[in-house]
N, C-alpha and C. Protein backbone atom coordinates (compact mmCIF):
# COMPACT_ATOMS: atom_id res chain seq x y z
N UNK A 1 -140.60 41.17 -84.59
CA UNK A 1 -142.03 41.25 -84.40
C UNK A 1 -142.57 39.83 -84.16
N UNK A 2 -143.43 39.80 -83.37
CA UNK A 2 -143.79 38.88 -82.74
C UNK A 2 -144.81 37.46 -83.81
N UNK A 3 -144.91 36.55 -84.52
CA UNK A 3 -145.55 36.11 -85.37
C UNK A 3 -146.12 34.36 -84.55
N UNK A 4 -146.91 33.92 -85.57
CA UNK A 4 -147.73 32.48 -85.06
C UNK A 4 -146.63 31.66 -85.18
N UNK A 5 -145.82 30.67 -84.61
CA UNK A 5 -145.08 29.55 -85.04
C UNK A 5 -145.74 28.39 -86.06
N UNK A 6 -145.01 27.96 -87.52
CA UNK A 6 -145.71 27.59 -88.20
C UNK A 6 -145.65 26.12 -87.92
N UNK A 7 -146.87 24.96 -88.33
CA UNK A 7 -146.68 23.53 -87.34
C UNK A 7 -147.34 22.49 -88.47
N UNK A 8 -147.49 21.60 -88.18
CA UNK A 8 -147.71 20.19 -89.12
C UNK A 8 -149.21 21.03 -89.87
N UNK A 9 -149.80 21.53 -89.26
CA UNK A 9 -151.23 21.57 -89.61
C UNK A 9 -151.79 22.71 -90.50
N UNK A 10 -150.47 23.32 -90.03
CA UNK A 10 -150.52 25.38 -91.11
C UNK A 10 -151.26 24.71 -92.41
N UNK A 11 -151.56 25.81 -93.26
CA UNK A 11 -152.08 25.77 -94.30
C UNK A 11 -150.86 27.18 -94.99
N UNK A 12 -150.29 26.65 -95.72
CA UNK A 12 -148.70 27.19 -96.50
C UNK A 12 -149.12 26.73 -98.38
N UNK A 13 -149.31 27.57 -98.83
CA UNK A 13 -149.18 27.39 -100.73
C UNK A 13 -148.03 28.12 -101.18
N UNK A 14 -147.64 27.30 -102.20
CA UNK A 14 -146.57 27.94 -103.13
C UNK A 14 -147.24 29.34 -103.65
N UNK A 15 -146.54 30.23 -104.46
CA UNK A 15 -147.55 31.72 -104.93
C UNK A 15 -148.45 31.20 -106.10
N UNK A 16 -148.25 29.80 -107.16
CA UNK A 16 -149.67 29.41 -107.63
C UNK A 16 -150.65 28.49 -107.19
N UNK A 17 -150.84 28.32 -105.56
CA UNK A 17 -151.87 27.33 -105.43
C UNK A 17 -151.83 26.16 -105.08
N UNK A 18 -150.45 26.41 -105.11
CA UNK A 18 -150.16 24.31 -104.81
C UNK A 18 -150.26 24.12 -103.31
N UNK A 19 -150.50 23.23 -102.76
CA UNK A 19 -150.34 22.65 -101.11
C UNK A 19 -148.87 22.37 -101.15
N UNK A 20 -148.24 23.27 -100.11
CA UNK A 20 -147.18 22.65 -99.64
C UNK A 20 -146.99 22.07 -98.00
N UNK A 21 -146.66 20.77 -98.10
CA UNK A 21 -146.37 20.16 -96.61
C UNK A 21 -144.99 19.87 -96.22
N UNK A 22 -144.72 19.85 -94.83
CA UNK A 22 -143.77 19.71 -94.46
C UNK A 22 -143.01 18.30 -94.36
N UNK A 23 -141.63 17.94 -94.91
CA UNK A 23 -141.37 16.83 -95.14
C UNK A 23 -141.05 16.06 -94.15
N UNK A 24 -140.37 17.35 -92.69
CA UNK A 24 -139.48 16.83 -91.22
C UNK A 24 -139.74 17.74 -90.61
N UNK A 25 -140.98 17.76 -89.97
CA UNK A 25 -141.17 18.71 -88.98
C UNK A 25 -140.93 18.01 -87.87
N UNK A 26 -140.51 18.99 -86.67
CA UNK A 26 -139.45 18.97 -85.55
C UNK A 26 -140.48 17.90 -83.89
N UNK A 27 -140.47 16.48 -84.07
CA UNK A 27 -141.10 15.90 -83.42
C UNK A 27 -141.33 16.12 -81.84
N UNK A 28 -140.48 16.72 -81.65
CA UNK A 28 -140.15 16.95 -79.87
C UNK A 28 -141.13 18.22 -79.35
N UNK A 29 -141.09 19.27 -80.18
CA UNK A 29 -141.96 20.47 -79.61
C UNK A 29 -143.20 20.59 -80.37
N UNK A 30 -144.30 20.67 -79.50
CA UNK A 30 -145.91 20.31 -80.03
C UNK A 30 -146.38 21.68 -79.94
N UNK A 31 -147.44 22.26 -81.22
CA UNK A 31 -148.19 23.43 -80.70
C UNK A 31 -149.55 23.32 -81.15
N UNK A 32 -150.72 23.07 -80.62
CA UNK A 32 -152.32 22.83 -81.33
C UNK A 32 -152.07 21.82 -81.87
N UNK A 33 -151.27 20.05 -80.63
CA UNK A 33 -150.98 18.96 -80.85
C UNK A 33 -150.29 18.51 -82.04
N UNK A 34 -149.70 19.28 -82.44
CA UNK A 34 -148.74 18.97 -83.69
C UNK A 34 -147.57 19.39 -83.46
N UNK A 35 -146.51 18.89 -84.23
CA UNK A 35 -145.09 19.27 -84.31
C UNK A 35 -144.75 20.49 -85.23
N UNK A 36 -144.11 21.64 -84.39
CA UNK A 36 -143.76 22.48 -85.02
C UNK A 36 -142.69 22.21 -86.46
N UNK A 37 -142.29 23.27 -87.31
CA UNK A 37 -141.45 23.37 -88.32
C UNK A 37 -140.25 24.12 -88.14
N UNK A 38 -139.39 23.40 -88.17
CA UNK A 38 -138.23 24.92 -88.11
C UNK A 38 -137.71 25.12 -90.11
N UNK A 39 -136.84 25.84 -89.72
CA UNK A 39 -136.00 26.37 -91.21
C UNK A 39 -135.69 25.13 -91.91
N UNK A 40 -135.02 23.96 -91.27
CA UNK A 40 -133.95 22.67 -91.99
C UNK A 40 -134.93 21.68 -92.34
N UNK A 41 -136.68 22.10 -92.24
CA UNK A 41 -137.35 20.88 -92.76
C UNK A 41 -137.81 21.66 -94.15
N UNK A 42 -137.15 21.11 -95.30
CA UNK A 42 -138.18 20.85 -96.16
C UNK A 42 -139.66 21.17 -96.86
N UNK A 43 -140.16 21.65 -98.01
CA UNK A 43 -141.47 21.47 -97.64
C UNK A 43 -141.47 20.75 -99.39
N UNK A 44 -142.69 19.79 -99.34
CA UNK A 44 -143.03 19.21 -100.75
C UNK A 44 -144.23 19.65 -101.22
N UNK A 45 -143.89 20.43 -102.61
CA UNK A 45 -145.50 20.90 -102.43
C UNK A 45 -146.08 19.90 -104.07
N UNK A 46 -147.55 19.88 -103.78
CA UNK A 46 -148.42 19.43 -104.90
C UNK A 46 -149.78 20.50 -105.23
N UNK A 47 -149.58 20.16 -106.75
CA UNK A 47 -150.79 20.85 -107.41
C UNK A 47 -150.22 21.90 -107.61
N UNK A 48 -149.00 22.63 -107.73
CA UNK A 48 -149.04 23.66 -108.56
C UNK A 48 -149.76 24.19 -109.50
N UNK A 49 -150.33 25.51 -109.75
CA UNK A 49 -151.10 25.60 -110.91
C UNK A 49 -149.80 26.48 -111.96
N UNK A 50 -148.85 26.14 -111.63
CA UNK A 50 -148.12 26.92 -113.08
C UNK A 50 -147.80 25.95 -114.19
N UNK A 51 -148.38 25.40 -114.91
CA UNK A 51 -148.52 24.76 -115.81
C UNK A 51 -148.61 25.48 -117.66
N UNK A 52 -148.27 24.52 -118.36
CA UNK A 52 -148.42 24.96 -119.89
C UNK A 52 -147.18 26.32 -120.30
N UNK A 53 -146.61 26.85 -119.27
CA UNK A 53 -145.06 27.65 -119.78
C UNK A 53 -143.91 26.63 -119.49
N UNK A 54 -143.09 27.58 -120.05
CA UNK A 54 -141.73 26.95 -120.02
C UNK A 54 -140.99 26.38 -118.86
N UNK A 55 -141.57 27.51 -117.86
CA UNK A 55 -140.54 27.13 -116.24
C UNK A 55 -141.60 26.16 -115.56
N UNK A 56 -140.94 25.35 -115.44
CA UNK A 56 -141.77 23.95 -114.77
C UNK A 56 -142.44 24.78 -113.11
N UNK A 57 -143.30 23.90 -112.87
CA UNK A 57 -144.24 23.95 -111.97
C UNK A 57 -143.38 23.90 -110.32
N UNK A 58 -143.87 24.49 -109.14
CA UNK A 58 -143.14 24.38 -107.99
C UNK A 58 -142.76 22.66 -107.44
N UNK A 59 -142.02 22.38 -107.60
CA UNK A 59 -141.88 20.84 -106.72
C UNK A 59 -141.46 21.32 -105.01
N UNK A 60 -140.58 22.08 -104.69
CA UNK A 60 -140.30 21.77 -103.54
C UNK A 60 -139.90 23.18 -103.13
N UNK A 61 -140.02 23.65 -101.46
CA UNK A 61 -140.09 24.55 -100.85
C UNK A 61 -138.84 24.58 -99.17
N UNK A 62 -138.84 25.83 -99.00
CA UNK A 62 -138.00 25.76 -97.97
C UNK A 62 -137.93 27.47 -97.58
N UNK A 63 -138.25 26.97 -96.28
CA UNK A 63 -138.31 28.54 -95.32
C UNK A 63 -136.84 28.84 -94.94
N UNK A 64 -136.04 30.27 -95.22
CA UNK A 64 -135.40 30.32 -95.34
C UNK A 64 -134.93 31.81 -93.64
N UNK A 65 -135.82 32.34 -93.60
CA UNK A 65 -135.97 33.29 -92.15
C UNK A 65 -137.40 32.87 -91.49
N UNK A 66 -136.86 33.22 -90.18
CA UNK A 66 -137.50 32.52 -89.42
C UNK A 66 -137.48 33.58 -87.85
N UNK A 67 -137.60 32.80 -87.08
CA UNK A 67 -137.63 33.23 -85.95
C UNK A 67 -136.46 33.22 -85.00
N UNK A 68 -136.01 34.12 -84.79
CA UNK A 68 -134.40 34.59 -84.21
C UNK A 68 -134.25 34.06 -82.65
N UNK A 69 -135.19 34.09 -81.85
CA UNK A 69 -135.21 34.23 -80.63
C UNK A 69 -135.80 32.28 -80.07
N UNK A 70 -136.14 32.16 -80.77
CA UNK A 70 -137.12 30.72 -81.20
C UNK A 70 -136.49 29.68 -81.57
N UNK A 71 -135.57 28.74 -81.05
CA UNK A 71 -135.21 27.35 -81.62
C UNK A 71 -135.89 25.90 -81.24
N UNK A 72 -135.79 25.08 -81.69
CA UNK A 72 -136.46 23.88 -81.56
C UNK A 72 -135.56 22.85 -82.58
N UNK A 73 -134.52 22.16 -81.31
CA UNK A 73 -133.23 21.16 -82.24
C UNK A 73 -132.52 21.98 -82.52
N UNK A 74 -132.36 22.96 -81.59
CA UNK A 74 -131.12 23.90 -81.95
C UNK A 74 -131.30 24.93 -83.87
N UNK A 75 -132.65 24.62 -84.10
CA UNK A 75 -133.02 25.42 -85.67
C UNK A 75 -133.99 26.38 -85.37
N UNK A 76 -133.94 27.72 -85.62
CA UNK A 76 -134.62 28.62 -85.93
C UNK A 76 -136.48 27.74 -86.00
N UNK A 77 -137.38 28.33 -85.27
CA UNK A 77 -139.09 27.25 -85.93
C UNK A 77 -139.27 28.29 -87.06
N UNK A 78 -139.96 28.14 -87.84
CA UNK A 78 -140.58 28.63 -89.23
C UNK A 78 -141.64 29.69 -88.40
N UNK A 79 -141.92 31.14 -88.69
CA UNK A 79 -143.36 31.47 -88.66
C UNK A 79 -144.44 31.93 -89.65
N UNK A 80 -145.18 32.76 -89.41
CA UNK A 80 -146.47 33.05 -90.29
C UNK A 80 -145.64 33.92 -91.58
N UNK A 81 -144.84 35.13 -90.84
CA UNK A 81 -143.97 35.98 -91.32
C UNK A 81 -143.12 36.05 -92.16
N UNK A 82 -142.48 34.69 -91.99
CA UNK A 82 -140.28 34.25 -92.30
C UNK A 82 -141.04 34.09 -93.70
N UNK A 83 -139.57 34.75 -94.46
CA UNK A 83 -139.65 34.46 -95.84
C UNK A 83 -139.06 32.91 -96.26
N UNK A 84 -139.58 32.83 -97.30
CA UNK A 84 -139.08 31.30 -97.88
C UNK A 84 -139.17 30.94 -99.22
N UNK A 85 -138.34 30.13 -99.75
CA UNK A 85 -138.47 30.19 -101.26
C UNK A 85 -138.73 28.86 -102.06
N UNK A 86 -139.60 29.16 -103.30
CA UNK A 86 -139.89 27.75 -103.72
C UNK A 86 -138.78 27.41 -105.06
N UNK A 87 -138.48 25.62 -105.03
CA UNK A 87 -137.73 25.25 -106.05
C UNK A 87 -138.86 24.54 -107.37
N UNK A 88 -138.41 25.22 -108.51
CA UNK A 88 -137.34 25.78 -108.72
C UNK A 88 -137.78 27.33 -109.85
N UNK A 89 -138.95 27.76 -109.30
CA UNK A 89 -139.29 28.71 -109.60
C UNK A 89 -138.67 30.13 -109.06
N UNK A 90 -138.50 29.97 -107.87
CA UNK A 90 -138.00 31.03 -106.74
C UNK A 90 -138.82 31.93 -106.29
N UNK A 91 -140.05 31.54 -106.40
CA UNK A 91 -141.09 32.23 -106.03
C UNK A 91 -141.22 32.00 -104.08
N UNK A 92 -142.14 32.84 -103.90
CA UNK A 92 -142.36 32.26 -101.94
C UNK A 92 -143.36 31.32 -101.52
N UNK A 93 -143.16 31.44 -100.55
CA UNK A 93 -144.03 30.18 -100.40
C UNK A 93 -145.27 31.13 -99.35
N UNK A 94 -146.47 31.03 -98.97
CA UNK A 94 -147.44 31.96 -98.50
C UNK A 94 -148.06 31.39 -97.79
N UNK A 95 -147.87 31.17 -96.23
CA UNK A 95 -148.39 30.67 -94.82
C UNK A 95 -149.93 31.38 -95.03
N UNK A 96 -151.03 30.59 -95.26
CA UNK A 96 -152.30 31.25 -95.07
C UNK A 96 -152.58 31.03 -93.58
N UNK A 97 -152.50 29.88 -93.23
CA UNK A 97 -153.43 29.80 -91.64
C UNK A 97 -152.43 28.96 -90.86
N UNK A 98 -152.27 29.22 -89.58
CA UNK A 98 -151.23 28.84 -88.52
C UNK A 98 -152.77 28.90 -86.81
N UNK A 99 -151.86 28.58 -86.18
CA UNK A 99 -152.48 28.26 -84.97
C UNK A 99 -151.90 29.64 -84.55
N UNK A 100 -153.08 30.25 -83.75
CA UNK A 100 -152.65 31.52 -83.00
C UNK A 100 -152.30 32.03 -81.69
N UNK A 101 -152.16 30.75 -81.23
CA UNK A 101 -151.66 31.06 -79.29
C UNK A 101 -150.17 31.04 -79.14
N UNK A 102 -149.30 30.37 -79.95
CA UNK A 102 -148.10 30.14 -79.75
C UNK A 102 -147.15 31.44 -80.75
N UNK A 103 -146.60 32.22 -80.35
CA UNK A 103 -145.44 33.26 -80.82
C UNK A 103 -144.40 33.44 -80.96
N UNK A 104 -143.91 33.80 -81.99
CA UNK A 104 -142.21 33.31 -81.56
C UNK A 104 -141.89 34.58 -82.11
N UNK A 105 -140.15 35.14 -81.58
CA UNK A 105 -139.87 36.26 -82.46
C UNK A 105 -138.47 36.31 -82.85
């Protein structure tokens, strides 16, 4: 199914709230003047709100499905859709807003 390719500028939170950004997004292919994301970048997130329990708060993220048909550096790009998981909670990570002209599937 056809989804937004996700890019420097998405708006992506861990499932409590935190901002997560991308650490190496893919410099060569641009979409709404930014560099797309594939699967092998990374994401660092801040502000988790899971705080005051036992299992520490999200530090770091990574899209794990992606877009099949779609490479950029020979890697799968990230979309709105692809599941992904945060460390070291294992929770997902939740693409709110992406640029909507570019599709990948």
């Amino acid at each position: 199914m056809p989804a937004p390719i996700l890019h420097l500028g998405a708006t992506v939170l861990c499932s409590h709230a935190g901002q997560a950004t991308p650490v190496a997004p893919f410099p060569r292919v641009m979409v709404s003047a930014q560099p797309v994301v594939t699967l092998t970048s990374p994401y660092a997130i801040a502000g988790c709100a899971l705080t005051g329990t036992p299992t520490p708060p999200c530090v770091t993220g990574q899209f794990v499905m992606g877009a099949a048909r779609v490479l950029a550096g020979g890697a799968p790009v990230a979309t709105l859709i692809g599941s992904s998981v945060c460390v070291p909670t294992g929770t997902p990570m939740l693409p709110v807003m992406a640029q909507t002209r570019v599709l990948a599937t």
